[in-house]
PDB file of N, CA and C in Angstrom:
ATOM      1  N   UNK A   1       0.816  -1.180   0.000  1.00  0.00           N
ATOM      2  CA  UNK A   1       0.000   0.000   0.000  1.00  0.00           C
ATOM      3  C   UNK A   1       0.865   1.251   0.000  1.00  0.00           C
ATOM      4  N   UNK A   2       2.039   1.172   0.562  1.00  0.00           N
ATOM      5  CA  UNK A   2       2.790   2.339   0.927  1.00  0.00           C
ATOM      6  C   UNK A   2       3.506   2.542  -0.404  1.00  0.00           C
ATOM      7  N   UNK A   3       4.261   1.390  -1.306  1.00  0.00           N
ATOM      8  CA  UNK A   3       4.609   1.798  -2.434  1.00  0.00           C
ATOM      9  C   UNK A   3       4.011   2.287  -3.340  1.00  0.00           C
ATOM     10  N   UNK A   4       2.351   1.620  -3.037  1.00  0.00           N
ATOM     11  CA  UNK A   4       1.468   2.599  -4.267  1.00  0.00           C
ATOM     12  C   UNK A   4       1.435   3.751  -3.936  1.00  0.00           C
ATOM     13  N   UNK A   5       0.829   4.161  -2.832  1.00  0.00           N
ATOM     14  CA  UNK A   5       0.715   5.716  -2.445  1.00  0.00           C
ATOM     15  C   UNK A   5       1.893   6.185  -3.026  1.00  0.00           C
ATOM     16  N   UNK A   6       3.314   5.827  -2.691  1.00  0.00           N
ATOM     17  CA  UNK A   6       4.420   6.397  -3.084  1.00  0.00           C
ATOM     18  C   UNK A   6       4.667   6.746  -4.826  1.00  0.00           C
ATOM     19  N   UNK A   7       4.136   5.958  -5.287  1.00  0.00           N
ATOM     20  CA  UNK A   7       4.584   5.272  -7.003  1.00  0.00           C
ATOM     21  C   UNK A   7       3.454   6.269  -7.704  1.00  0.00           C
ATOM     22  N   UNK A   8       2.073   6.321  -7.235  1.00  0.00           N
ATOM     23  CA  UNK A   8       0.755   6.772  -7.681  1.00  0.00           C
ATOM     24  C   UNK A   8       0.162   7.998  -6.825  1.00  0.00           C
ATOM     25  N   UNK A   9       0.515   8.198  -5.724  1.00  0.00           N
ATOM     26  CA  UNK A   9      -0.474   8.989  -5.110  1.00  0.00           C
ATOM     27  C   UNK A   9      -1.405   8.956  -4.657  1.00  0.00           C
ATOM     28  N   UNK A  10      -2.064   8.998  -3.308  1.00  0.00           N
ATOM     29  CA  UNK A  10      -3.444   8.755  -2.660  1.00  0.00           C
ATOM     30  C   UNK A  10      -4.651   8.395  -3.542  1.00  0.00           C
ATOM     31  N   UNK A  11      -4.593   9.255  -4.981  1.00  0.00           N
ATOM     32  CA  UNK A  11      -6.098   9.465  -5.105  1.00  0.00           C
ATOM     33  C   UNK A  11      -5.972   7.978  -5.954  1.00  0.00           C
ATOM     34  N   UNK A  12      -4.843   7.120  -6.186  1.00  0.00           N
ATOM     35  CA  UNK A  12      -4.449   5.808  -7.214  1.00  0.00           C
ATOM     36  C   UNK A  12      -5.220   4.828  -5.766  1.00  0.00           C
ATOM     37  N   UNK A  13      -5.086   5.301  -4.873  1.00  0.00           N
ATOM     38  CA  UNK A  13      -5.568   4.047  -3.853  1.00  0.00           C
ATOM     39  C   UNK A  13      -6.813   3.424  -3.563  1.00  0.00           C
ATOM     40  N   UNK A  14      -7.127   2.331  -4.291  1.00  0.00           N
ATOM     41  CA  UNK A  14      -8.446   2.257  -4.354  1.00  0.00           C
ATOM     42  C   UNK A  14      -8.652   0.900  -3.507  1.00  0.00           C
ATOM     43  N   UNK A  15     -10.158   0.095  -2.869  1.00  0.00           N
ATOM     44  CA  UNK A  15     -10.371  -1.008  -2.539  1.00  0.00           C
ATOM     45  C   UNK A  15     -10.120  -1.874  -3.279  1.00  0.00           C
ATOM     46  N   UNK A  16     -10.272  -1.417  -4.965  1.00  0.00           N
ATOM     47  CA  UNK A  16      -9.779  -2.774  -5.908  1.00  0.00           C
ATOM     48  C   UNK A  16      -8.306  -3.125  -5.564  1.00  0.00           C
ATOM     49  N   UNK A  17      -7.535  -1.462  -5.989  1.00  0.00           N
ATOM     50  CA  UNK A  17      -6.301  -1.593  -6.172  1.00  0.00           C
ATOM     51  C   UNK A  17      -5.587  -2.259  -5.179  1.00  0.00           C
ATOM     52  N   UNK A  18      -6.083  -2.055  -4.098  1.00  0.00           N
ATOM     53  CA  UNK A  18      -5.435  -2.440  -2.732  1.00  0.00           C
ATOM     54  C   UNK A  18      -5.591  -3.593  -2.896  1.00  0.00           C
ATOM     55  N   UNK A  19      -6.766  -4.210  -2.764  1.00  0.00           N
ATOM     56  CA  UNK A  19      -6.567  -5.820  -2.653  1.00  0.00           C
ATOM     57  C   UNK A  19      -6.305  -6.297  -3.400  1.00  0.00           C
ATOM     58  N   UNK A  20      -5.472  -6.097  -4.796  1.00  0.00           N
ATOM     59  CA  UNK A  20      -4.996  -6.618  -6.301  1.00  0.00           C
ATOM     60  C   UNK A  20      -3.948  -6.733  -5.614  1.00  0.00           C
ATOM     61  N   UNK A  21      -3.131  -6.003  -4.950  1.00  0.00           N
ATOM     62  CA  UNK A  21      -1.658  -5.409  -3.954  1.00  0.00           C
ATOM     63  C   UNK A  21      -1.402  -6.679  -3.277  1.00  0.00           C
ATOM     64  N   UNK A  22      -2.195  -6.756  -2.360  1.00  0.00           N
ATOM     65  CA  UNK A  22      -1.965  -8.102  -1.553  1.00  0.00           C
ATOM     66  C   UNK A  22      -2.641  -8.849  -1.716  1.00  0.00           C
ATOM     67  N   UNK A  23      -3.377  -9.267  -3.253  1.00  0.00           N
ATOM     68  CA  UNK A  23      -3.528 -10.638  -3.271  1.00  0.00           C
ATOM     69  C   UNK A  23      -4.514 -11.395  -2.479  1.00  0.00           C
ATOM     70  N   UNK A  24      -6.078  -9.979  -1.912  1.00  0.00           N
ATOM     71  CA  UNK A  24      -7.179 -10.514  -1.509  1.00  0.00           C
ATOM     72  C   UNK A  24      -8.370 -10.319  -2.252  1.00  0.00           C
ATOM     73  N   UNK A  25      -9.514 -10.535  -1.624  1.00  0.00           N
ATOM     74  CA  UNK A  25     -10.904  -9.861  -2.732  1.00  0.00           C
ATOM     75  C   UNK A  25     -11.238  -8.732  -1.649  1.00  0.00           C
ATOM     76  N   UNK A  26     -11.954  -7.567  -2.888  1.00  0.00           N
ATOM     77  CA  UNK A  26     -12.860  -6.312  -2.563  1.00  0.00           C
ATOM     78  C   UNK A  26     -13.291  -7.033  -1.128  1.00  0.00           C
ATOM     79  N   UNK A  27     -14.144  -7.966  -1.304  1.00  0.00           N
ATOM     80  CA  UNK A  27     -15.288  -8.203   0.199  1.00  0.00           C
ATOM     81  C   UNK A  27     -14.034  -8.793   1.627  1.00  0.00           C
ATOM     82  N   UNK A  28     -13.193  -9.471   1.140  1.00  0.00           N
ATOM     83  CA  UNK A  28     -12.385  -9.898   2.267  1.00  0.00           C
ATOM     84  C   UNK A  28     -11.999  -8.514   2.558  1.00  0.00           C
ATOM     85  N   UNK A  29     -11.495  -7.133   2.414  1.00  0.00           N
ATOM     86  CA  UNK A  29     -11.469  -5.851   2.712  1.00  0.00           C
ATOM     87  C   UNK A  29     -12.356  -5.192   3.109  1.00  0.00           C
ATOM     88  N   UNK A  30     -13.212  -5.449   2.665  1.00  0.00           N
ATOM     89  CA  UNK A  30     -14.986  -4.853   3.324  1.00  0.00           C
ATOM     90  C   UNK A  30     -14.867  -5.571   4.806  1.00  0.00           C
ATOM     91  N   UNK A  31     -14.764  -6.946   4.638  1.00  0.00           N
ATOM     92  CA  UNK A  31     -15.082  -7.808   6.006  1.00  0.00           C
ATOM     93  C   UNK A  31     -14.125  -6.914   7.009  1.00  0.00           C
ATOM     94  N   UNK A  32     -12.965  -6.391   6.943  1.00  0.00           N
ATOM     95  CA  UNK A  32     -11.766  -6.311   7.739  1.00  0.00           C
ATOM     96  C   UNK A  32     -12.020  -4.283   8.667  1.00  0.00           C
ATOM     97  N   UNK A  33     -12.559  -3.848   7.097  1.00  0.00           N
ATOM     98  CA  UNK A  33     -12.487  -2.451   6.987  1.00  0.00           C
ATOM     99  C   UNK A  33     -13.541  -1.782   6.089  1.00  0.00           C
ATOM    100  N   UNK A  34     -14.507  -0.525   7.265  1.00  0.00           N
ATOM    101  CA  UNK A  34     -15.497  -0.319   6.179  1.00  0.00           C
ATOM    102  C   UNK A  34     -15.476   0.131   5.150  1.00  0.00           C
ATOM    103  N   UNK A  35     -14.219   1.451   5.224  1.00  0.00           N
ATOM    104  CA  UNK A  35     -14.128   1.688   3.741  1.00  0.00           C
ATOM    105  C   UNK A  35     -12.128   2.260   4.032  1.00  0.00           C
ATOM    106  N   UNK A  36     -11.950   2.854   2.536  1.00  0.00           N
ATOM    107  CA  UNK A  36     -10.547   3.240   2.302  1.00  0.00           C
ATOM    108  C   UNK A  36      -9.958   4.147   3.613  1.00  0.00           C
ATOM    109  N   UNK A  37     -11.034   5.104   4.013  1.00  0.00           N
ATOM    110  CA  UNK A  37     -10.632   5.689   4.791  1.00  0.00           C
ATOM    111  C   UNK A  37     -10.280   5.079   6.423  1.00  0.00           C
ATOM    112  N   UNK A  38     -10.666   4.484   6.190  1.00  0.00           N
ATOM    113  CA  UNK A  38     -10.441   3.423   7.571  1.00  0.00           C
ATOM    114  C   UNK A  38      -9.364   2.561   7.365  1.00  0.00           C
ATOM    115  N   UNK A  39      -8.805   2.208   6.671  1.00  0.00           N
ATOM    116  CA  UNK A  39      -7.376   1.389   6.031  1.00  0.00           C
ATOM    117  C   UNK A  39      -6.643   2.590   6.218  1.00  0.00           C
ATOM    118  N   UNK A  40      -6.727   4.019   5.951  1.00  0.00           N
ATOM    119  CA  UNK A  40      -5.582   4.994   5.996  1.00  0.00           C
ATOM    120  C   UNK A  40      -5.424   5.142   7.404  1.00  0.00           C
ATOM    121  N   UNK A  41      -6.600   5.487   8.724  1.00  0.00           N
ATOM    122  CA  UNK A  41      -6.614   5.614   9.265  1.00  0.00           C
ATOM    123  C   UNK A  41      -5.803   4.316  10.632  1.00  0.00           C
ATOM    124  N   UNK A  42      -6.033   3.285  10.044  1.00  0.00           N
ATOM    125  CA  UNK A  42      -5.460   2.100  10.938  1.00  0.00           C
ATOM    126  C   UNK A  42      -3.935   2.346  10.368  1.00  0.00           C
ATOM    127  N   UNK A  43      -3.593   2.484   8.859  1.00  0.00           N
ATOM    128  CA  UNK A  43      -1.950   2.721   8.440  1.00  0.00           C
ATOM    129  C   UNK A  43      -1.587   3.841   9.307  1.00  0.00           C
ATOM    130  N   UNK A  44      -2.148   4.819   9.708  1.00  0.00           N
ATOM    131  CA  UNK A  44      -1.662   6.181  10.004  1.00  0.00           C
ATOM    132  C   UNK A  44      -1.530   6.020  11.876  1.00  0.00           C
ATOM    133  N   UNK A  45      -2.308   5.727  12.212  1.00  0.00           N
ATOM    134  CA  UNK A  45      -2.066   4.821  13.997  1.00  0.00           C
ATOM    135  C   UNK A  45      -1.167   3.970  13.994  1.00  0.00           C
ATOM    136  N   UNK A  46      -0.801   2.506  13.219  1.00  0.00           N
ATOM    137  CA  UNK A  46       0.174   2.319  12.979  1.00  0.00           C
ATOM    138  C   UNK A  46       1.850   2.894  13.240  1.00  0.00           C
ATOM    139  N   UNK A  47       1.774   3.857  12.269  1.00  0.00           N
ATOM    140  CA  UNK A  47       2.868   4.757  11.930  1.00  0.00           C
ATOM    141  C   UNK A  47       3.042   5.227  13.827  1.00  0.00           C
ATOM    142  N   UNK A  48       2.038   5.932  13.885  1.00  0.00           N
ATOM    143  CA  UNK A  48       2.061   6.843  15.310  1.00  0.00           C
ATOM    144  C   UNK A  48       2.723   6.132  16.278  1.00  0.00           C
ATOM    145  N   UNK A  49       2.091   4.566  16.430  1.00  0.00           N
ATOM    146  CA  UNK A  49       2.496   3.562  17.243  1.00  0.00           C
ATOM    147  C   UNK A  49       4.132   3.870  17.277  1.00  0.00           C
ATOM    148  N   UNK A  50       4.308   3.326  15.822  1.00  0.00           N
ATOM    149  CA  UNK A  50       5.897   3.108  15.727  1.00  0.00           C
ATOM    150  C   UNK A  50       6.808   3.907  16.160  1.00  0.00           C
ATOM    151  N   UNK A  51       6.514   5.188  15.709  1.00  0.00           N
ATOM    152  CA  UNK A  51       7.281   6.613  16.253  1.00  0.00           C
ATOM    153  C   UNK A  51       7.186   6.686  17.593  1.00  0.00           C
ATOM    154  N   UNK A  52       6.602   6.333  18.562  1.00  0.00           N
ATOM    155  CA  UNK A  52       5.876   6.784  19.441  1.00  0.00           C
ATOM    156  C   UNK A  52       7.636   5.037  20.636  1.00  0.00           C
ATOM    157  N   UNK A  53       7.332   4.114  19.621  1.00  0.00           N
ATOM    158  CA  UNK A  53       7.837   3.068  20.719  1.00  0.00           C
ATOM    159  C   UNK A  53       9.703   4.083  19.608  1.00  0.00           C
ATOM    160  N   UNK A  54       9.756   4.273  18.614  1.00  0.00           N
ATOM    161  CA  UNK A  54      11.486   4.525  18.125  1.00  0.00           C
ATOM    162  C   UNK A  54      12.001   5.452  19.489  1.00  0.00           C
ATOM    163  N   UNK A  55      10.793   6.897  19.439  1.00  0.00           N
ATOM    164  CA  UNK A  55      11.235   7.621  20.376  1.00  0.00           C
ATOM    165  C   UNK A  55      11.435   7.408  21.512  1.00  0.00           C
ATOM    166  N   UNK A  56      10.826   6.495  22.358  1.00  0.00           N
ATOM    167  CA  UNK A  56      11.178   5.983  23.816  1.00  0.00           C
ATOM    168  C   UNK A  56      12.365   5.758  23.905  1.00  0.00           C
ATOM    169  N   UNK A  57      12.495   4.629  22.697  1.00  0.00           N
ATOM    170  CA  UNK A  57      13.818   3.630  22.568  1.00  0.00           C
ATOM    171  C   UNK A  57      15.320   4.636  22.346  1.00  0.00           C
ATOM    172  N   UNK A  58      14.843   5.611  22.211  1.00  0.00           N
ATOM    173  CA  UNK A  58      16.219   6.592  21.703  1.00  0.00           C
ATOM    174  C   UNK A  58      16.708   7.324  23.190  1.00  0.00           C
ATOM    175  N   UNK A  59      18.086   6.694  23.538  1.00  0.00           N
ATOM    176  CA  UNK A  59      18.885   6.666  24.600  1.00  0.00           C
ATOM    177  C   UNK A  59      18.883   7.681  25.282  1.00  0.00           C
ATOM    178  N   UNK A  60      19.069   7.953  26.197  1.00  0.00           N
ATOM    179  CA  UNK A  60      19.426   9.881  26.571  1.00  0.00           C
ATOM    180  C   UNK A  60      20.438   9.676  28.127  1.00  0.00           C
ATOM    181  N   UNK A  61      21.047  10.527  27.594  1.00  0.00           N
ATOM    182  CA  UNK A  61      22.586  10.952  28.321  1.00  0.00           C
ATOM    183  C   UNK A  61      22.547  12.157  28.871  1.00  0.00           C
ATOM    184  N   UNK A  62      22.151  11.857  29.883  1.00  0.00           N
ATOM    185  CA  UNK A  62      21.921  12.977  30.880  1.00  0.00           C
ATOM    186  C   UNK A  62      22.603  14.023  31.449  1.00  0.00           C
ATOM    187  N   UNK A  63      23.971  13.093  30.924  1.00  0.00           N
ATOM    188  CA  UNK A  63      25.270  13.549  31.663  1.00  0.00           C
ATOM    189  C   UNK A  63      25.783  14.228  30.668  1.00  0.00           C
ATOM    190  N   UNK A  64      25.033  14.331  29.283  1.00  0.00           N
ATOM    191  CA  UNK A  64      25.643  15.276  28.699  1.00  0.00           C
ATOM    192  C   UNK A  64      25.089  16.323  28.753  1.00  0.00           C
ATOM    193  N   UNK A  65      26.056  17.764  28.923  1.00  0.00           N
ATOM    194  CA  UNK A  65      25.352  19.135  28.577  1.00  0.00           C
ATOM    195  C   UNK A  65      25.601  19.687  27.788  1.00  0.00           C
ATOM    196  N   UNK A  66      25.882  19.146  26.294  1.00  0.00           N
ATOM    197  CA  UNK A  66      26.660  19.925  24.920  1.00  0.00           C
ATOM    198  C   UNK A  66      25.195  19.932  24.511  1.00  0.00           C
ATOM    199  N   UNK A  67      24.259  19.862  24.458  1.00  0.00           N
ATOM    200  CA  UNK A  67      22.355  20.224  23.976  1.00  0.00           C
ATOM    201  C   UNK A  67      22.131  21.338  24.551  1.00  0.00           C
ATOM    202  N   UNK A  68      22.951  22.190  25.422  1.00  0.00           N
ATOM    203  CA  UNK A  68      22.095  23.305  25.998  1.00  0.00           C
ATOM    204  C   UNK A  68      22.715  24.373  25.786  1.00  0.00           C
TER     205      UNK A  68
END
């Protein structure tokens, strides 16, 4: 999904296109998600998630004072 957006642009992202992508049907996507906007919205929480655990994970040195 992310290479299409990348390759095509949002408005290329469709329920067909998507599930042509990975190789499911329109309705197995319906079953999962009501519509496109709800697939962006679970990708985009996702993302948040991730950033959210990188930034924790990024060390901090307290003992340094060359940041101030």
């Amino acid at each position: 999904m992310i290479t299409r957006i990348d390759t095509f642009g949002i408005k290329n992202l469709t329920i067909k296109t998507l599930a042509t992508d990975i190789n499911l049907s329109e309705s197995a996507l319906y079953h999962h998600f009501k519509s496109k906007n709800d697939i962006l919205l679970g990708l985009l929480n996702y993302f948040i998630a991730e950033m959210k655990t990188r930034i924790n994970n990024i060390p901090i040195n307290r003992n340094d004072s060359a940041g101030l």
